[in-house]
Protein backbone atom coordinates (compact mmCIF):
# COMPACT_ATOMS: atom_id res chain seq x y z
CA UNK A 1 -74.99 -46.72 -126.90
CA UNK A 2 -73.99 -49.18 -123.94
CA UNK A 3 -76.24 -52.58 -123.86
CA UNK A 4 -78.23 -51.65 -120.40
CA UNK A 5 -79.13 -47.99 -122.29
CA UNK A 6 -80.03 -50.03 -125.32
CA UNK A 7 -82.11 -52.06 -123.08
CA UNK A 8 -83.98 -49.64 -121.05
CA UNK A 9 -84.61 -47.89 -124.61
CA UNK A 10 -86.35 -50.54 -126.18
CA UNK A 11 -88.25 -51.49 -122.98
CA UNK A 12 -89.43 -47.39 -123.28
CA UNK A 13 -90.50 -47.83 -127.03
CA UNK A 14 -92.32 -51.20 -126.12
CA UNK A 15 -94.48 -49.60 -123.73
CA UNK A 16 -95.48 -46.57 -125.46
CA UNK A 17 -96.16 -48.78 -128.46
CA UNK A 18 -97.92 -50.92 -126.11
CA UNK A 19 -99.81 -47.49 -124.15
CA UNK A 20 -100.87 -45.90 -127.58
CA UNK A 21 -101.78 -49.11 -128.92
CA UNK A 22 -104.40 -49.75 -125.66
CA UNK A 23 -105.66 -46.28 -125.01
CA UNK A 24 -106.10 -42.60 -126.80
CA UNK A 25 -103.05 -40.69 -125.28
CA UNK A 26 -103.62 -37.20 -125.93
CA UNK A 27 -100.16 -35.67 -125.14
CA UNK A 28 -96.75 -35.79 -124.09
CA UNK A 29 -97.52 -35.09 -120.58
CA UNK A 30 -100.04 -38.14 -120.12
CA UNK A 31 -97.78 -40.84 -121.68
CA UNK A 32 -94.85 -39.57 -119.32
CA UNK A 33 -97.72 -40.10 -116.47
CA UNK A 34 -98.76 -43.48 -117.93
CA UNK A 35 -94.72 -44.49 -118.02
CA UNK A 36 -94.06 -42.96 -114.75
CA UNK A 37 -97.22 -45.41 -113.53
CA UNK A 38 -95.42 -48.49 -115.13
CA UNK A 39 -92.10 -47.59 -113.39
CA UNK A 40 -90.43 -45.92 -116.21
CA UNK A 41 -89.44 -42.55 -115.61
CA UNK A 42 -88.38 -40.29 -118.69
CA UNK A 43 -87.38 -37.07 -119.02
CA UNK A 44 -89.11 -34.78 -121.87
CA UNK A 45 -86.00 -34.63 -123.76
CA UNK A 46 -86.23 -38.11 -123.77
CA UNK A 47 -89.71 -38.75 -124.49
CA UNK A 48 -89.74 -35.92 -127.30
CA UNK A 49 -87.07 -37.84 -129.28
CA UNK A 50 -88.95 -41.38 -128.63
CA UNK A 51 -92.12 -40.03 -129.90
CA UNK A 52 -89.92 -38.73 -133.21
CA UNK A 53 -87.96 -41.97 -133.49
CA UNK A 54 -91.00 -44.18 -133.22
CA UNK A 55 -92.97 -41.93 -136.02
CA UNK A 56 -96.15 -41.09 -133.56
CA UNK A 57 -98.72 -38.89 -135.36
CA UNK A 58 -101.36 -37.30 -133.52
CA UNK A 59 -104.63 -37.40 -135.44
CA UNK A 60 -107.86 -36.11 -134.52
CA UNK A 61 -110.70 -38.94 -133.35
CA UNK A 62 -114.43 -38.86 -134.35
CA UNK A 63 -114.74 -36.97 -130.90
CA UNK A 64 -112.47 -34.12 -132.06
CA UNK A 65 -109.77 -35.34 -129.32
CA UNK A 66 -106.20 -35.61 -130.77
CA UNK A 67 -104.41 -38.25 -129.46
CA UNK A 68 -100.97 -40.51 -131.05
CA UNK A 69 -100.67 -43.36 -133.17
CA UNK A 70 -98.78 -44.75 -135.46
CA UNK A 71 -99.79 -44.40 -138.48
CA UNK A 72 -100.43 -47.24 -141.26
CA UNK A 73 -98.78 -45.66 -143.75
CA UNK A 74 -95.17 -45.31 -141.92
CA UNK A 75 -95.81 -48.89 -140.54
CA UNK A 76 -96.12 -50.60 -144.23
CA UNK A 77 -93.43 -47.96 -146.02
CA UNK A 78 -90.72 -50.11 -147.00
CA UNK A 79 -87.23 -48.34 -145.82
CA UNK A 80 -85.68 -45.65 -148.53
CA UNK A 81 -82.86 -48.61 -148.81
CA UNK A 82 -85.21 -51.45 -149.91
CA UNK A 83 -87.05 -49.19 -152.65
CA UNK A 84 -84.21 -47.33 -154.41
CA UNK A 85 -82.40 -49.95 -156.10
CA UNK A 86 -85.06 -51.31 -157.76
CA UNK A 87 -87.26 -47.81 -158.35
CA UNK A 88 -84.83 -44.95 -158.94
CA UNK A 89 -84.34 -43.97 -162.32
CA UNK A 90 -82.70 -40.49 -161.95
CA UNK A 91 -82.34 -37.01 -160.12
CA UNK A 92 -81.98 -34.12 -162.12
CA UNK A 93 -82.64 -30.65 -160.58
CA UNK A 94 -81.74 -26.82 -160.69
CA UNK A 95 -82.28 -23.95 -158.15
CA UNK A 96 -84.48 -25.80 -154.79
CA UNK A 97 -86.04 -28.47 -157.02
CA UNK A 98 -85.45 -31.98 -157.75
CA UNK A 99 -86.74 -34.27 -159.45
CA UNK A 100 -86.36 -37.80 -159.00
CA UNK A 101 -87.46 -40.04 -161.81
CA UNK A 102 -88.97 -43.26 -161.08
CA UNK A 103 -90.14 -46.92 -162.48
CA UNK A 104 -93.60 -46.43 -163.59
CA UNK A 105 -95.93 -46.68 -160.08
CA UNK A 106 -92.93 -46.33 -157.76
CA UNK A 107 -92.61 -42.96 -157.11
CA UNK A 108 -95.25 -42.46 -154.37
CA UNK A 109 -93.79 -45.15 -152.57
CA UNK A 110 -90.62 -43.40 -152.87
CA UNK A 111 -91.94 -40.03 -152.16
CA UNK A 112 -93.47 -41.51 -148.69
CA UNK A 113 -89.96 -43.01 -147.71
CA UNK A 114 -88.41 -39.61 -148.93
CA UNK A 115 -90.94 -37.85 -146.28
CA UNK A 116 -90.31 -40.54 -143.52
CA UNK A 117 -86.32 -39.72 -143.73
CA UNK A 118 -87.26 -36.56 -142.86
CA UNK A 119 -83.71 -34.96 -143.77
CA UNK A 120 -83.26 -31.35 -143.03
CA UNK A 121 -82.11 -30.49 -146.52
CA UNK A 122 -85.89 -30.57 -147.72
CA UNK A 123 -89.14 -28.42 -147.09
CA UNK A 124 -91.73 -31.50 -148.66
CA UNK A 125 -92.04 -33.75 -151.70
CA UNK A 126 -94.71 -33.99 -154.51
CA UNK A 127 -95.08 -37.70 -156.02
CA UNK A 128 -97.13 -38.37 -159.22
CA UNK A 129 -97.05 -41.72 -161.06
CA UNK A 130 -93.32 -41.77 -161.97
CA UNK A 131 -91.99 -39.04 -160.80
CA UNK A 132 -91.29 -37.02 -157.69
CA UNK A 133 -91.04 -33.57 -156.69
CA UNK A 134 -88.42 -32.58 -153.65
CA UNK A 135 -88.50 -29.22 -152.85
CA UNK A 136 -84.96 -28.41 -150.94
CA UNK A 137 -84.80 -25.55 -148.45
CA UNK A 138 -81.71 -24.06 -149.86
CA UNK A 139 -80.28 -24.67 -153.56
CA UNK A 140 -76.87 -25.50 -152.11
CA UNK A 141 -78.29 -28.78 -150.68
CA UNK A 142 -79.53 -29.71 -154.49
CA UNK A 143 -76.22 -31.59 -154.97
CA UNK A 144 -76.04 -33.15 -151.36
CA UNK A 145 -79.61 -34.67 -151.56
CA UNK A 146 -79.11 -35.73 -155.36
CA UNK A 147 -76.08 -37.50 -154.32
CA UNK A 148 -77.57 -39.17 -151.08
CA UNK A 149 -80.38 -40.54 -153.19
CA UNK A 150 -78.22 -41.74 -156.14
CA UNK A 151 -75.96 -43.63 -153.58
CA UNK A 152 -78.51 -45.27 -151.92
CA UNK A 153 -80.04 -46.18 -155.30
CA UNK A 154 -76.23 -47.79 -155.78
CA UNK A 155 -76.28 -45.69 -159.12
CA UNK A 156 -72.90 -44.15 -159.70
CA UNK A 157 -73.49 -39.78 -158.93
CA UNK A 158 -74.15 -37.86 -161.98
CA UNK A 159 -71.58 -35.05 -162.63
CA UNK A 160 -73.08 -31.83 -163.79
């Protein structure tokens, strides 16, 4: 990405932090109309894919009126990086399941960064005290997500 795109990018994500932050924005539509007030136009492409990258969630006010934040949780999960080295245990799995063993307390911290990765190989995760469920859409990605999670644990992969 060149610096000025770089730039205008994290002058975008600024202000919609900024715009959520200040006032209930109910949809896509109104914080294009709230940028396009501030001088930043952005196409819905665009704006789709900021909303994803900055982890907006639209929840549902005492009013009933949805509107985006960002939510607590995703702001306080420490990155997949920072919690695997000193968490993971093991992955061990068969068919569309695996699970991922954990230091004792770790693994809904784990299952959270797990969820906010949001890789494409997995339909959800279940996390108990030390141990965590991932539920893979296909059983061929079993050995892709085992190894993933093992490497960024900096464990060396387990050979079946």
């Amino acid at each position: 990405m060149t610096g000025e795109k770089t730039v205008a990018k994290r002058t975008r994500h600024s202000a919609i932090l900024r715009l959520i932050r200040s006032q209930r924005v109910g949809s896509q539509a109104g914080l294009r109309a709230l940028l396009s007030a501030e001088g930043i136009d952005v196409t819905q492409a665009t704006l789709s894919r900021d909303v994803r990258e900055l982890r907006l969630v639209k929840v549902t006010g005492a009013e009933g009126e949805a509107y985006y934040t960002l939510a607590e949780e995703r702001e306080n999960t420490p990155p997949l990086e920072a919690l695997l080295p000193t968490l993971f245990l093991s992955a061990e799995g068969t068919g569309s399941l695996l699970v991922v063993r954990t230091t004792t307390g770790g693994a809904q911290a784990v299952g959270l960064a797990i969820d906010l990765e949001e890789w494409p190989e997995l339909l959800g995760t279940l996390a108990g005290d030390d141990t965590v469920l991932l539920v893979l859409r296909d059983p061929d990605h079993l050995r892709t997500v085992q190894t993933r999670l093992e490497s960024i644990s900096g464990r060396e992969p387990h050979v079946p």
